[in-house]
Protein backbone atom coordinates (compact mmCIF):
# COMPACT_ATOMS: atom_id res chain seq x y z
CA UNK A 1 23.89 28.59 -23.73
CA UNK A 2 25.14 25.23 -25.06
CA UNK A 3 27.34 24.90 -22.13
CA UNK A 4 23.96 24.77 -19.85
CA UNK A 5 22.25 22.85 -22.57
CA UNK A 6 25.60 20.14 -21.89
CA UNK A 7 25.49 20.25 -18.00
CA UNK A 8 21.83 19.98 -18.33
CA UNK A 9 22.24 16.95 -20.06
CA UNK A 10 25.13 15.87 -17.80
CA UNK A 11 22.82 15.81 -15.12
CA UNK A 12 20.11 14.00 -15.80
CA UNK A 13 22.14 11.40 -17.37
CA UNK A 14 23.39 11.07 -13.83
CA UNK A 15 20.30 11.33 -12.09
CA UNK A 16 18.93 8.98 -14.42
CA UNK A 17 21.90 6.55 -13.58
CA UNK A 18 21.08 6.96 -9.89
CA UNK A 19 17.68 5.94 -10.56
CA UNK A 20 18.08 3.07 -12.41
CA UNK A 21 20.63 1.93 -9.53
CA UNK A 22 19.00 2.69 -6.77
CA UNK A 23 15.65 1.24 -7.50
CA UNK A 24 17.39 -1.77 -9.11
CA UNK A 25 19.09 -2.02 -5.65
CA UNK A 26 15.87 -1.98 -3.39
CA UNK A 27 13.95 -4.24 -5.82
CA UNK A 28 16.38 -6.87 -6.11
CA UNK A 29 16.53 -7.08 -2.27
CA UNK A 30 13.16 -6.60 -1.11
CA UNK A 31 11.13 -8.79 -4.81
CA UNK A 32 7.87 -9.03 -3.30
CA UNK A 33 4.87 -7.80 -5.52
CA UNK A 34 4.74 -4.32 -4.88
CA UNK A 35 7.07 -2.05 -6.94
CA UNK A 36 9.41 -0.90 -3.45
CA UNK A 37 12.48 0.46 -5.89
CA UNK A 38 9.96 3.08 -7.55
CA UNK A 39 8.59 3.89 -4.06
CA UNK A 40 12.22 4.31 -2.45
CA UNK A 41 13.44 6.35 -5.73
CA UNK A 42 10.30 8.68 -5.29
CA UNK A 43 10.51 9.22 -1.26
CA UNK A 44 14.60 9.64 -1.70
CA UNK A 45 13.67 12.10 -3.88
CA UNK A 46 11.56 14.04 -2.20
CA UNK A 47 13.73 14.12 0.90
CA UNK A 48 16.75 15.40 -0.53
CA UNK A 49 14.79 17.81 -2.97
CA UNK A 50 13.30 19.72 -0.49
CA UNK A 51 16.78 19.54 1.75
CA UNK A 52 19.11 21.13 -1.00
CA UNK A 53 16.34 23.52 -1.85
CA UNK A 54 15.88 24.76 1.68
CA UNK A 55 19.65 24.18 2.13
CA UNK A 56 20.13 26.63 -0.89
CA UNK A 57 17.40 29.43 0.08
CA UNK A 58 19.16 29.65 3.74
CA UNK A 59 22.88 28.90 3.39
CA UNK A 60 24.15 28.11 0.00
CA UNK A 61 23.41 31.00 -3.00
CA UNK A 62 24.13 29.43 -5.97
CA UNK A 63 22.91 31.06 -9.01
CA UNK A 64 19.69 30.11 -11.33
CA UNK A 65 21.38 27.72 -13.69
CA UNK A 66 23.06 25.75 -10.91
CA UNK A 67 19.27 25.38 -9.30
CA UNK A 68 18.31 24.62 -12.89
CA UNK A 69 21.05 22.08 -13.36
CA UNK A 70 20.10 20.54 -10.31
CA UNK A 71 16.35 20.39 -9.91
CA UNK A 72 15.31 20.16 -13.84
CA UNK A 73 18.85 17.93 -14.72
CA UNK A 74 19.35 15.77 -12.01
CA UNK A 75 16.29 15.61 -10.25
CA UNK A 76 13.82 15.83 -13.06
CA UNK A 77 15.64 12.39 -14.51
CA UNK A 78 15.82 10.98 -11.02
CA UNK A 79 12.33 11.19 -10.19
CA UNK A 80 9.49 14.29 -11.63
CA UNK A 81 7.52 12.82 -8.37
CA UNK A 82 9.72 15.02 -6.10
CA UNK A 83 9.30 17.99 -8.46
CA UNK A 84 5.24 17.42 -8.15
CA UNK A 85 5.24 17.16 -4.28
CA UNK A 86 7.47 20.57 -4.05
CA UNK A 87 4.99 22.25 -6.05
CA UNK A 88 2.10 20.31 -3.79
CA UNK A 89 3.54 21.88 -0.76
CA UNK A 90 4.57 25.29 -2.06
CA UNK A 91 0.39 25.59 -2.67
CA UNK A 92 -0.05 24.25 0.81
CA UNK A 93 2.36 26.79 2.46
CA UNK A 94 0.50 29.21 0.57
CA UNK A 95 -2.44 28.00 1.62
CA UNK A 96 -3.52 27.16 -1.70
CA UNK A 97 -6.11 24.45 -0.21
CA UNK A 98 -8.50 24.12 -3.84
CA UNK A 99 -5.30 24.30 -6.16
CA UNK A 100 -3.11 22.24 -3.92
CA UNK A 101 -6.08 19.75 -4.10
CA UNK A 102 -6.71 19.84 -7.60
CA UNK A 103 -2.91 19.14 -8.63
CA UNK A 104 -3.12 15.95 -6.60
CA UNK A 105 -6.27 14.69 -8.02
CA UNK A 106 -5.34 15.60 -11.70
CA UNK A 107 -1.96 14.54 -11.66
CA UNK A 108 -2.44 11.19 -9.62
CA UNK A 109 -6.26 10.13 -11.38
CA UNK A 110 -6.00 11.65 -15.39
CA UNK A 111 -2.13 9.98 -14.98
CA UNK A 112 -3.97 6.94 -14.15
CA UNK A 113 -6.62 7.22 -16.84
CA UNK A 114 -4.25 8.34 -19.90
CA UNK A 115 -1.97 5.46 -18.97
CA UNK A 116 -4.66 2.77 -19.28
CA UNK A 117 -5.78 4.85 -22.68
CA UNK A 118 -2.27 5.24 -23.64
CA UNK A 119 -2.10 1.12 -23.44
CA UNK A 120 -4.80 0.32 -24.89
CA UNK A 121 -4.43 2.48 -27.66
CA UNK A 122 -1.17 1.53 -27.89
CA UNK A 123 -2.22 -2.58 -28.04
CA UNK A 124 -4.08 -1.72 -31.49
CA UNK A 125 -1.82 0.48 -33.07
C-alpha cells in the first residue's frame, strides 16, 4: 500500500513538473492577454489522456494501480481538466445527453461562481 501511496506521489510530482514547464513554456512565448499556457496544458492533456487510455483498453493491459498511477498521479497533477472531459465523453458515448449536460454546466458555471465567492471571501478574511 505505501509503495502505491509513493508512486502515487511520484507521479504527480512529475506531472505537476510538466505542467508548470510546459505552460511556463507557451506563455513566455506567446505573452499576449489571454492565459495560452493553461489552454495548451489543458488540450495536451486531453489528447494524450484519452490516447493512453484507448491505447491501454486495446493494446497495452496494465493493471489497476498502473492506470491509477497514471490517470489520478500524473494526470490528475498535470491537468483535472482532462479527467473532466473523459468523464464528459464517457456520458456522451453513453448517450448520457441530460447528465453529460449537467456536468458541463455545473462544473464550468458553480466553478466560476465559488471562485469569485472564494475571493471575495477570501479579501475579508
Amino acid at each position: 500500500m505505501l509503495q502505491k501511496f509513493i508512486y502515487l506521489a511520484l507521479a504527480g510530482a512529475a506531472g505537476t513538473f510538466a505542467r508548470y514547464w510546459l505552460g511556463g513554456l507557451v506563455q513566455k512565448h506567446i505573452s499576449i492577454g489571454f492565459p495560452y499556457g493553461t489552454a495548451v496544458v489543458n488540450i495536451v492533456g486531453c489528447l494524450f489522456f484519452g490516447l493512453l487510455w484507448a491505447m491501454m483498453e486495446n493494446r497495452l493491459a496494465p493493471g489497476g494501480q498502473m492506470r491509477i498511477i497514471i490517470f489520478v498521479g500524473f494526470f490528475g497533477a498535470f491537468t483535472t481538466f482532462s479527467t473532466f472531459m473523459f468523464e464528459t465523453v464517457q456520458l456522451l458515448d453513453e448517450s448520457q445527453w441530460f447528465w453529460a449536460a449537467g456536468n458541463i454546466v455545473l462544473q464550468n458555471a458553480i466553478g466560476v461562481s465559488c471562485m469569485f465567492a472564494g475571493l471575495a471571501i477570501g479579501k475579508y478574511i
